[in-house]
PDB file of N, CA and C in Angstrom:
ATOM      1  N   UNK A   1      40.947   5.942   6.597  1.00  0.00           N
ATOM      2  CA  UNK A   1      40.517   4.563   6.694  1.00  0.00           C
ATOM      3  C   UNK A   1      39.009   4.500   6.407  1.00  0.00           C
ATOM      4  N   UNK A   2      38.921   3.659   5.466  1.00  0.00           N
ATOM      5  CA  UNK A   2      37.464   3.465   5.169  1.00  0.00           C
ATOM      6  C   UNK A   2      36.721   2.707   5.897  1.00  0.00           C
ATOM      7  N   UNK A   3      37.052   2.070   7.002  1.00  0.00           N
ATOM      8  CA  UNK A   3      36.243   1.137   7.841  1.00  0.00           C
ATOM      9  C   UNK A   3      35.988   2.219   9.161  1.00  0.00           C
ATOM     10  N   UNK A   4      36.304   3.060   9.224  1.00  0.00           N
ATOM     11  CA  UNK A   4      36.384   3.823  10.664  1.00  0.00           C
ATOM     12  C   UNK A   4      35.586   4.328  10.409  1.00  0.00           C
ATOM     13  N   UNK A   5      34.635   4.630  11.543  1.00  0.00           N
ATOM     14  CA  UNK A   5      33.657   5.877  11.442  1.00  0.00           C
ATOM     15  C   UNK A   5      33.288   6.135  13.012  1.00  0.00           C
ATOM     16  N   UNK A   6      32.429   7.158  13.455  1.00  0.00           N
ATOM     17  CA  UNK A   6      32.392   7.950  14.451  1.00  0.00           C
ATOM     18  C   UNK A   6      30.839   7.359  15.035  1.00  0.00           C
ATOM     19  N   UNK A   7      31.021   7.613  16.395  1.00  0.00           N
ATOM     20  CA  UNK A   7      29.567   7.543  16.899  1.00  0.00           C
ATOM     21  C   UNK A   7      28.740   8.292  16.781  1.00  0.00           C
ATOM     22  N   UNK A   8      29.370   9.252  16.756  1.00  0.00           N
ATOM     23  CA  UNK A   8      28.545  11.081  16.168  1.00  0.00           C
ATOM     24  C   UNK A   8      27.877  10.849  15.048  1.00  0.00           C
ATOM     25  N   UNK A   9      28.185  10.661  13.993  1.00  0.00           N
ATOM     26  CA  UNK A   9      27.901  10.129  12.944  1.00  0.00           C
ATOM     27  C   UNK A   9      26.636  10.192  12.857  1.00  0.00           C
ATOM     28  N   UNK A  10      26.068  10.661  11.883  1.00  0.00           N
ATOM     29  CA  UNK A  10      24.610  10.638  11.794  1.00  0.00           C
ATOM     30  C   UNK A  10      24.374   8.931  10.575  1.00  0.00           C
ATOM     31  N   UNK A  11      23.573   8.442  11.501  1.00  0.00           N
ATOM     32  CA  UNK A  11      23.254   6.942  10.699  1.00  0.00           C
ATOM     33  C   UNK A  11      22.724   7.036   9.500  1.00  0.00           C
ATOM     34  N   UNK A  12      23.356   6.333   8.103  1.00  0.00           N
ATOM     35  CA  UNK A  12      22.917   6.341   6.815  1.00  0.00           C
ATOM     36  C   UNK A  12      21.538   5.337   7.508  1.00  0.00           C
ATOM     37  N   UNK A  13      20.605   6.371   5.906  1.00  0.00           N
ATOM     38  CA  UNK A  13      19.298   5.727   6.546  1.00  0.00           C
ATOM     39  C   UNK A  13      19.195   4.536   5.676  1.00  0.00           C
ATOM     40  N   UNK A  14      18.268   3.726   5.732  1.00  0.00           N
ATOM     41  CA  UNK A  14      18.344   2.601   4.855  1.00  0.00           C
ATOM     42  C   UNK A  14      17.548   2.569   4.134  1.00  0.00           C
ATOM     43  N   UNK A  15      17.591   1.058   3.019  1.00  0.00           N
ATOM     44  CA  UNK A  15      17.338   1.369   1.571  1.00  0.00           C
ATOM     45  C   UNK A  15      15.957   1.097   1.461  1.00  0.00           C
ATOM     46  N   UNK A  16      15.203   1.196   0.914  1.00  0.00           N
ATOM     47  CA  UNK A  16      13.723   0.492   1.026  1.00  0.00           C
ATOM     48  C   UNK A  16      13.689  -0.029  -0.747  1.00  0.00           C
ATOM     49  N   UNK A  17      12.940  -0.586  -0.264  1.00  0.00           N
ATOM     50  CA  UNK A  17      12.793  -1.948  -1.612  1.00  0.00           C
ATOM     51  C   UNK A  17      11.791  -1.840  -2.039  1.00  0.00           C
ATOM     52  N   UNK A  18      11.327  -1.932  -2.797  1.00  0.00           N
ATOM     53  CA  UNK A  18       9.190  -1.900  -3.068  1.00  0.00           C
ATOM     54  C   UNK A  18       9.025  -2.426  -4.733  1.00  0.00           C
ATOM     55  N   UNK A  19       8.423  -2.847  -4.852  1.00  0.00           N
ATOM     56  CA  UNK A  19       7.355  -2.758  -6.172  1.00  0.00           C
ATOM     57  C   UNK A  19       6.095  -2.926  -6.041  1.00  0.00           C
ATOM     58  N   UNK A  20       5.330  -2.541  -7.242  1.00  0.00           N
ATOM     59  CA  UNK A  20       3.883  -2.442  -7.352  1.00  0.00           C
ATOM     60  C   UNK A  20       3.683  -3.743  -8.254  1.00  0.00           C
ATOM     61  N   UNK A  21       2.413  -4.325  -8.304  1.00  0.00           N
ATOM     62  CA  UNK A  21       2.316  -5.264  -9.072  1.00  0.00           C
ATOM     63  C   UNK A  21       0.935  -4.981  -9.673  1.00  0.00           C
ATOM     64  N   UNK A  22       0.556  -4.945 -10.901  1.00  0.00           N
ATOM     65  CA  UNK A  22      -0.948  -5.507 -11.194  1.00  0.00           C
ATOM     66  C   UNK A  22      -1.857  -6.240 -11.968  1.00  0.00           C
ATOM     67  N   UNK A  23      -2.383  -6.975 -11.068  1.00  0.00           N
ATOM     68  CA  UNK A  23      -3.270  -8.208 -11.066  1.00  0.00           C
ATOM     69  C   UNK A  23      -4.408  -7.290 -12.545  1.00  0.00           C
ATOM     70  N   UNK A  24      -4.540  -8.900 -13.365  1.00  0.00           N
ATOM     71  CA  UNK A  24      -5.392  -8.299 -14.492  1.00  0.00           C
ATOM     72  C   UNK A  24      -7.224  -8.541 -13.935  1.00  0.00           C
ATOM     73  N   UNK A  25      -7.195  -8.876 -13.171  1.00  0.00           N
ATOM     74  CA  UNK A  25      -8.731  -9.200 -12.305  1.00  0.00           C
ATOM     75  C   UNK A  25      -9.214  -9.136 -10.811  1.00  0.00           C
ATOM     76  N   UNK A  26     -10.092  -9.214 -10.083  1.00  0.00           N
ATOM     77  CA  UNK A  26     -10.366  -8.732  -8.863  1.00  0.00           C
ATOM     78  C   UNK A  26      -9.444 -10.005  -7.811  1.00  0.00           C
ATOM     79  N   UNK A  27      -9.576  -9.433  -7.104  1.00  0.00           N
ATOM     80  CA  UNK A  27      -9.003 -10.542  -5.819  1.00  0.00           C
ATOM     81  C   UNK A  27     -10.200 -10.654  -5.011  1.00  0.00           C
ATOM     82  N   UNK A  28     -10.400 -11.836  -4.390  1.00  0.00           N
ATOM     83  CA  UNK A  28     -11.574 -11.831  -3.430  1.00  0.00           C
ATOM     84  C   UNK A  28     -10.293 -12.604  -1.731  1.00  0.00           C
ATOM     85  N   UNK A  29      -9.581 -13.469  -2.095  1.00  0.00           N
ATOM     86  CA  UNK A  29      -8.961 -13.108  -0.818  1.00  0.00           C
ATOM     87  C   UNK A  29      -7.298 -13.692  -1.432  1.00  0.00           C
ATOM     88  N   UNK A  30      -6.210 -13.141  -0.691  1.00  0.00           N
ATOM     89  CA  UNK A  30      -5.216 -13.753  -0.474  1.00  0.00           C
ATOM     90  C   UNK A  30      -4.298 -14.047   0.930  1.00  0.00           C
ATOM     91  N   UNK A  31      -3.828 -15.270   1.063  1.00  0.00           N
ATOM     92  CA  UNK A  31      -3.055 -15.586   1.878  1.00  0.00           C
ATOM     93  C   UNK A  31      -1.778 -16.657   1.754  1.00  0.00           C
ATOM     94  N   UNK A  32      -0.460 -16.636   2.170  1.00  0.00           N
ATOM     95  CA  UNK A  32       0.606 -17.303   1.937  1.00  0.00           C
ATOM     96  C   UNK A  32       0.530 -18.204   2.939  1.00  0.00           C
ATOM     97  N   UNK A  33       1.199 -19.826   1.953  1.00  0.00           N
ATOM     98  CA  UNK A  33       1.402 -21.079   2.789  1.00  0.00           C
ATOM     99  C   UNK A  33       2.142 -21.428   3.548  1.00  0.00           C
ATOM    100  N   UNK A  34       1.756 -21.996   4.547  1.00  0.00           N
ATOM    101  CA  UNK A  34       2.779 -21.798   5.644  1.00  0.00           C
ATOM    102  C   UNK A  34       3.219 -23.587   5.856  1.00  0.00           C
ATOM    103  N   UNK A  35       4.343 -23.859   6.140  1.00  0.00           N
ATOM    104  CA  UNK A  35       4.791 -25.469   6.002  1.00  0.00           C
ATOM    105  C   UNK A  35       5.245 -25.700   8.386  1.00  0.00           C
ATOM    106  N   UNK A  36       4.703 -26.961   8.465  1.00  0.00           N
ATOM    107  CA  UNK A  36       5.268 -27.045   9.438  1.00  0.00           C
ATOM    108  C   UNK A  36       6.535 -26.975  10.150  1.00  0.00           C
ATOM    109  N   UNK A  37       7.451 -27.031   9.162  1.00  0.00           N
ATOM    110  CA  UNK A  37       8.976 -26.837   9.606  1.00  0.00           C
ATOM    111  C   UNK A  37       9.166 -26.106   8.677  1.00  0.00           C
ATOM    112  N   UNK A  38       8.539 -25.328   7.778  1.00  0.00           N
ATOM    113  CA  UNK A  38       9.336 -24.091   6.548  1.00  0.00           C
ATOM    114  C   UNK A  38      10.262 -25.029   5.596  1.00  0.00           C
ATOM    115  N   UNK A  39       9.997 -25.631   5.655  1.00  0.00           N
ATOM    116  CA  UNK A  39      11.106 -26.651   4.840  1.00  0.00           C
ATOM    117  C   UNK A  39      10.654 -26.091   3.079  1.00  0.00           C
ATOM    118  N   UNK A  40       9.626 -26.429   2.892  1.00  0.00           N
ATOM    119  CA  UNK A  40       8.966 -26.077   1.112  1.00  0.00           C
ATOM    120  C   UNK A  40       9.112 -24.687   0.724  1.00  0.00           C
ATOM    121  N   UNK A  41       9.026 -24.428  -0.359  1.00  0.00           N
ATOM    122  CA  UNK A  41       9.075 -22.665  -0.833  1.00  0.00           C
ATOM    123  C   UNK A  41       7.730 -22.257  -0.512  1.00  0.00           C
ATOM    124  N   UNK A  42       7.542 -20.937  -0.368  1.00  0.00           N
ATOM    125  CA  UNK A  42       6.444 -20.156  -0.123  1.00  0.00           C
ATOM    126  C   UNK A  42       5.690 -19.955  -1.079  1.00  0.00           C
ATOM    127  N   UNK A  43       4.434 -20.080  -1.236  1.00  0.00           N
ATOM    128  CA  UNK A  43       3.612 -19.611  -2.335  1.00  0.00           C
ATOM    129  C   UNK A  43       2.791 -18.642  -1.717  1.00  0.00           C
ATOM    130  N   UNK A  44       1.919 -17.401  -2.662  1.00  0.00           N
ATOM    131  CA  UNK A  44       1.075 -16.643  -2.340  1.00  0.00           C
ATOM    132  C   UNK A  44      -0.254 -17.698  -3.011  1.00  0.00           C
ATOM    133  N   UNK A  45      -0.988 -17.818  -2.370  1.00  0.00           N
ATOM    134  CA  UNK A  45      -2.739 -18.239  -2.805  1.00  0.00           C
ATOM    135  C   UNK A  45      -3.577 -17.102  -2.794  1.00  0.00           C
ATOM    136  N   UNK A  46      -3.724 -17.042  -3.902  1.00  0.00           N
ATOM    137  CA  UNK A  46      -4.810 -15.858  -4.639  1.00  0.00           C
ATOM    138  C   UNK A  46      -6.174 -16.270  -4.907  1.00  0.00           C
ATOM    139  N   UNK A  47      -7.044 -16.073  -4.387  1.00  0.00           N
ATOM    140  CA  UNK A  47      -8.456 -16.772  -4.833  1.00  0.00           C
ATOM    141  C   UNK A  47      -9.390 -15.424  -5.468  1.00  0.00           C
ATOM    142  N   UNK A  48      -9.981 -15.904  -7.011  1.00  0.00           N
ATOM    143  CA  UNK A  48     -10.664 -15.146  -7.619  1.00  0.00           C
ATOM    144  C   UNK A  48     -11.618 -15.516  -7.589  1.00  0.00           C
ATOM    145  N   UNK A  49     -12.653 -14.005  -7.683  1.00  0.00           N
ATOM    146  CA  UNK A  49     -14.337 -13.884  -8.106  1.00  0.00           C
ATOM    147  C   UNK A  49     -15.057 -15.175  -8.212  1.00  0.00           C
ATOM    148  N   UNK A  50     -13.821 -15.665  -9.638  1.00  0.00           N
ATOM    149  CA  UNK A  50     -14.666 -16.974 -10.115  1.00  0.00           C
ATOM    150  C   UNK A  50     -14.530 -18.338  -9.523  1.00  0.00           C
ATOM    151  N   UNK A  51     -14.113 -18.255  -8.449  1.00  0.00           N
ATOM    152  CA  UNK A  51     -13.757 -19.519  -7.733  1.00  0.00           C
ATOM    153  C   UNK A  51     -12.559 -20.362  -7.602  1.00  0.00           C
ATOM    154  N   UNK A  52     -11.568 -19.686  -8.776  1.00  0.00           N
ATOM    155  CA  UNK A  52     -10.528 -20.444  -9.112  1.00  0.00           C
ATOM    156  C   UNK A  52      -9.220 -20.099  -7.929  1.00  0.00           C
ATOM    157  N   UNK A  53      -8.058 -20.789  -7.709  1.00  0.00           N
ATOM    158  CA  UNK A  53      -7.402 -20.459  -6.868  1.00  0.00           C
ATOM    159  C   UNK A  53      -5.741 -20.386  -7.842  1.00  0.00           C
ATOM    160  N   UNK A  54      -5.569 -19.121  -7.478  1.00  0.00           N
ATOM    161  CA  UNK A  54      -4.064 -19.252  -8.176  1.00  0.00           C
ATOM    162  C   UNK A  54      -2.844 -19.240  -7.284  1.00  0.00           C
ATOM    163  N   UNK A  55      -1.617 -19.904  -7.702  1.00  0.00           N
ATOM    164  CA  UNK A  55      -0.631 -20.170  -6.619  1.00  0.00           C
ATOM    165  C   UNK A  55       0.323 -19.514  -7.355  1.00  0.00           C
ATOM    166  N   UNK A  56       1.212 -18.458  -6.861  1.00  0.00           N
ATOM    167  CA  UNK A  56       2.283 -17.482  -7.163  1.00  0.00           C
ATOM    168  C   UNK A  56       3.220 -17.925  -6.436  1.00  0.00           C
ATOM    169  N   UNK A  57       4.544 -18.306  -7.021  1.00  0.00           N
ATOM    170  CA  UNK A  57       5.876 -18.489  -6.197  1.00  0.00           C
ATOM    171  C   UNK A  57       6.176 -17.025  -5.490  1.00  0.00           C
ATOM    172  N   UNK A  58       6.432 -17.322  -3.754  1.00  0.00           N
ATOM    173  CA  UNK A  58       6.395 -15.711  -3.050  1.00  0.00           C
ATOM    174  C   UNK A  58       7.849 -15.037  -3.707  1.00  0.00           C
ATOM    175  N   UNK A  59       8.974 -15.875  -4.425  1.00  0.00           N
ATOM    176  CA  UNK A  59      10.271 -15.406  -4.864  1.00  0.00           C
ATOM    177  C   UNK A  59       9.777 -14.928  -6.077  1.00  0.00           C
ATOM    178  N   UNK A  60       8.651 -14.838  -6.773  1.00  0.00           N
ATOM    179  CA  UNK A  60       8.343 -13.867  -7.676  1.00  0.00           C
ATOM    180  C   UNK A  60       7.837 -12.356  -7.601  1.00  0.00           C
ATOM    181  N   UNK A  61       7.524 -12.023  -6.151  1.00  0.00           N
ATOM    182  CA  UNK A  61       7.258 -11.430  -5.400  1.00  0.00           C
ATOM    183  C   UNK A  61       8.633 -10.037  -4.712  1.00  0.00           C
ATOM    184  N   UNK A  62       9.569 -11.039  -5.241  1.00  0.00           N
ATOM    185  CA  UNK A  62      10.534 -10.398  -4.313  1.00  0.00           C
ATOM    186  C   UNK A  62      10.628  -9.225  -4.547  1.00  0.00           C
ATOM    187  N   UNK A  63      10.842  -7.983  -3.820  1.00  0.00           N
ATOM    188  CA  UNK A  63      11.648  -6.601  -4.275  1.00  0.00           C
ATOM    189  C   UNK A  63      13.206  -6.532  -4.870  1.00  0.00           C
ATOM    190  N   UNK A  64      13.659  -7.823  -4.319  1.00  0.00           N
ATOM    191  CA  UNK A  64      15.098  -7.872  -4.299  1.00  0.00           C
ATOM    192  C   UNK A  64      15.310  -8.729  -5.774  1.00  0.00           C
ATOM    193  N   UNK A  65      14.845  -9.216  -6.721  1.00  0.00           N
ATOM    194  CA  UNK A  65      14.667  -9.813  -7.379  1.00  0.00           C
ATOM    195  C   UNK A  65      15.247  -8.912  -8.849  1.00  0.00           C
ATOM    196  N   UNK A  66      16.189  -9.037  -9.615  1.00  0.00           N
ATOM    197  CA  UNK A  66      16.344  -8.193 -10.544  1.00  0.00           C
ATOM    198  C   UNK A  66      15.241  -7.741 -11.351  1.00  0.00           C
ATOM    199  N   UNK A  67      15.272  -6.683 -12.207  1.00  0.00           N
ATOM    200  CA  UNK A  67      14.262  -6.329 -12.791  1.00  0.00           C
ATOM    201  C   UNK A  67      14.039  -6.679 -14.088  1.00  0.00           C
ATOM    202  N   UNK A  68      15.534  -6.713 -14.639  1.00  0.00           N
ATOM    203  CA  UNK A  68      15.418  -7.521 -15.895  1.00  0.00           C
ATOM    204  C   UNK A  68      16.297  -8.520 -15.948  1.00  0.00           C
ATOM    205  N   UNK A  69      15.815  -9.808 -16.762  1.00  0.00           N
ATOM    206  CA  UNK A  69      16.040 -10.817 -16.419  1.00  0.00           C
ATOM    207  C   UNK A  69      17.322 -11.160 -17.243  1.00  0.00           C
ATOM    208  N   UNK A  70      18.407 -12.301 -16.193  1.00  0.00           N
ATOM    209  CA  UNK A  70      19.272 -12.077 -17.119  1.00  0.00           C
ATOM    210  C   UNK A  70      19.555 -13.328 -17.978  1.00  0.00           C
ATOM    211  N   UNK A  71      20.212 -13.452 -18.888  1.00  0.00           N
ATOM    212  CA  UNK A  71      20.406 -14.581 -19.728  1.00  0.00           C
ATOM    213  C   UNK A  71      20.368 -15.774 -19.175  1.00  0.00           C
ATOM    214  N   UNK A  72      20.773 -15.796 -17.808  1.00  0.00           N
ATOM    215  CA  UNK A  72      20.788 -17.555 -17.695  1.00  0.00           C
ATOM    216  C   UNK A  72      19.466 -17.564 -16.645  1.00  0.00           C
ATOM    217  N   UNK A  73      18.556 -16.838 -16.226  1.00  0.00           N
ATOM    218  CA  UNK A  73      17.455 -16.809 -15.496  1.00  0.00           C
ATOM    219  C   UNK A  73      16.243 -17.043 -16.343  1.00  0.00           C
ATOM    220  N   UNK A  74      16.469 -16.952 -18.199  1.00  0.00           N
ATOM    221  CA  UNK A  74      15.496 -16.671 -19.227  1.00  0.00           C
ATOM    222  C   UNK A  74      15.876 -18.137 -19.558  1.00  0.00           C
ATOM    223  N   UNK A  75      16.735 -18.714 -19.153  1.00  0.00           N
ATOM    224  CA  UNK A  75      17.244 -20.183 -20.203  1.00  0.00           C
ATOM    225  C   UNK A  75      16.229 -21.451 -19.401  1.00  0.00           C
ATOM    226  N   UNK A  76      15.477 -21.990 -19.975  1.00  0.00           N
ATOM    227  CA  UNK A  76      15.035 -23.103 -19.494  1.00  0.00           C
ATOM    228  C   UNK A  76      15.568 -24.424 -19.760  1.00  0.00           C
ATOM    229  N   UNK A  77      15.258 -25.733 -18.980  1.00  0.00           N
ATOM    230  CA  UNK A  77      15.667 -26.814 -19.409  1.00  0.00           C
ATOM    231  C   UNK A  77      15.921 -27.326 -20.564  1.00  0.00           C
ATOM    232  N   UNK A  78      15.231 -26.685 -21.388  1.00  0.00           N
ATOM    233  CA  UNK A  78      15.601 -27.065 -23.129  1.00  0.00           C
ATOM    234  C   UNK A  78      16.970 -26.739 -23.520  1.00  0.00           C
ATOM    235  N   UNK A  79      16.603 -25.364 -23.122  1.00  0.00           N
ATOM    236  CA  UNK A  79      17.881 -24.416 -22.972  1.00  0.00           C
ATOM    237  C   UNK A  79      19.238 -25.050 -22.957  1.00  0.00           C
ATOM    238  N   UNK A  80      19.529 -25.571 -21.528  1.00  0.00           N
ATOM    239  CA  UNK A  80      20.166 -26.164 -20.951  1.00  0.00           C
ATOM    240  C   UNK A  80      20.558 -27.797 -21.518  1.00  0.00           C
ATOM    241  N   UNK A  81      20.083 -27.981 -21.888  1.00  0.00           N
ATOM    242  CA  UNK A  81      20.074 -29.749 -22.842  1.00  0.00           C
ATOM    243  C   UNK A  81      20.835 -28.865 -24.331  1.00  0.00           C
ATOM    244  N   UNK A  82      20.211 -28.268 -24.763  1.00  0.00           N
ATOM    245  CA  UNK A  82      21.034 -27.011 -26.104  1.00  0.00           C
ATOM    246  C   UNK A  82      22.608 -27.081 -25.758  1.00  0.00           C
ATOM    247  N   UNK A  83      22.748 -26.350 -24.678  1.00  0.00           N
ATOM    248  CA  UNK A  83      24.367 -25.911 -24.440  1.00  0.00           C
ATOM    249  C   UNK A  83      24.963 -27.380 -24.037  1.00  0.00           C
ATOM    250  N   UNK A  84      24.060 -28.105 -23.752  1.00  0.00           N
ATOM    251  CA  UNK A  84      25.182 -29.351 -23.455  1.00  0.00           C
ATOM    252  C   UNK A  84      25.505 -30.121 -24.386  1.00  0.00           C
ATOM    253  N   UNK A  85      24.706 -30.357 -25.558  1.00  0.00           N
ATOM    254  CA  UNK A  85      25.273 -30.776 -26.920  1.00  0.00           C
ATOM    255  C   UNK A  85      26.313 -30.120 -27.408  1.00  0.00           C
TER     256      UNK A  85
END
């Protein structure tokens, strides 16, 4: 039986997730937005050298996120108006 297993059992260890990312310029600070009820998506706020502030969707971020993208994740609204003709 494939659902049975033992207490003895030595516990499968678990999976770890990671990627590296890199930024083409310095960071001077970052911190993610936080919503009063979490209701909105998460962004990372990146603020550079030069004053400017950049906003990263945190689901771009994900580890869990495929690595390559697949056909209907690459299709944009144009896209989508295309296949419906």
């Amino acid at each position: 039986n494939a659902t049975a297993f033992s207490s003895l059992d030595r516990p499968q260890l678990p999976q770890v997730l990671q990627q590296s990312y890199i930024f083409p310029s310095s960071i001077s600070a970052m911190e993610a937005t936080i919503t009063e009820r979490g209701i909105t998506s998460r962004h990372l706020l990146i603020g550079l050298p030069s004053g400017a502030i950049l906003s990263l969707p945190k689901a771009l971020l994900d580890p869990r996120r495929p690595e390559i993208p697949t056909e209907q994740s690459r299709c944009t609204d144009t896209c989508r108006a295309i296949h419906q003709l």
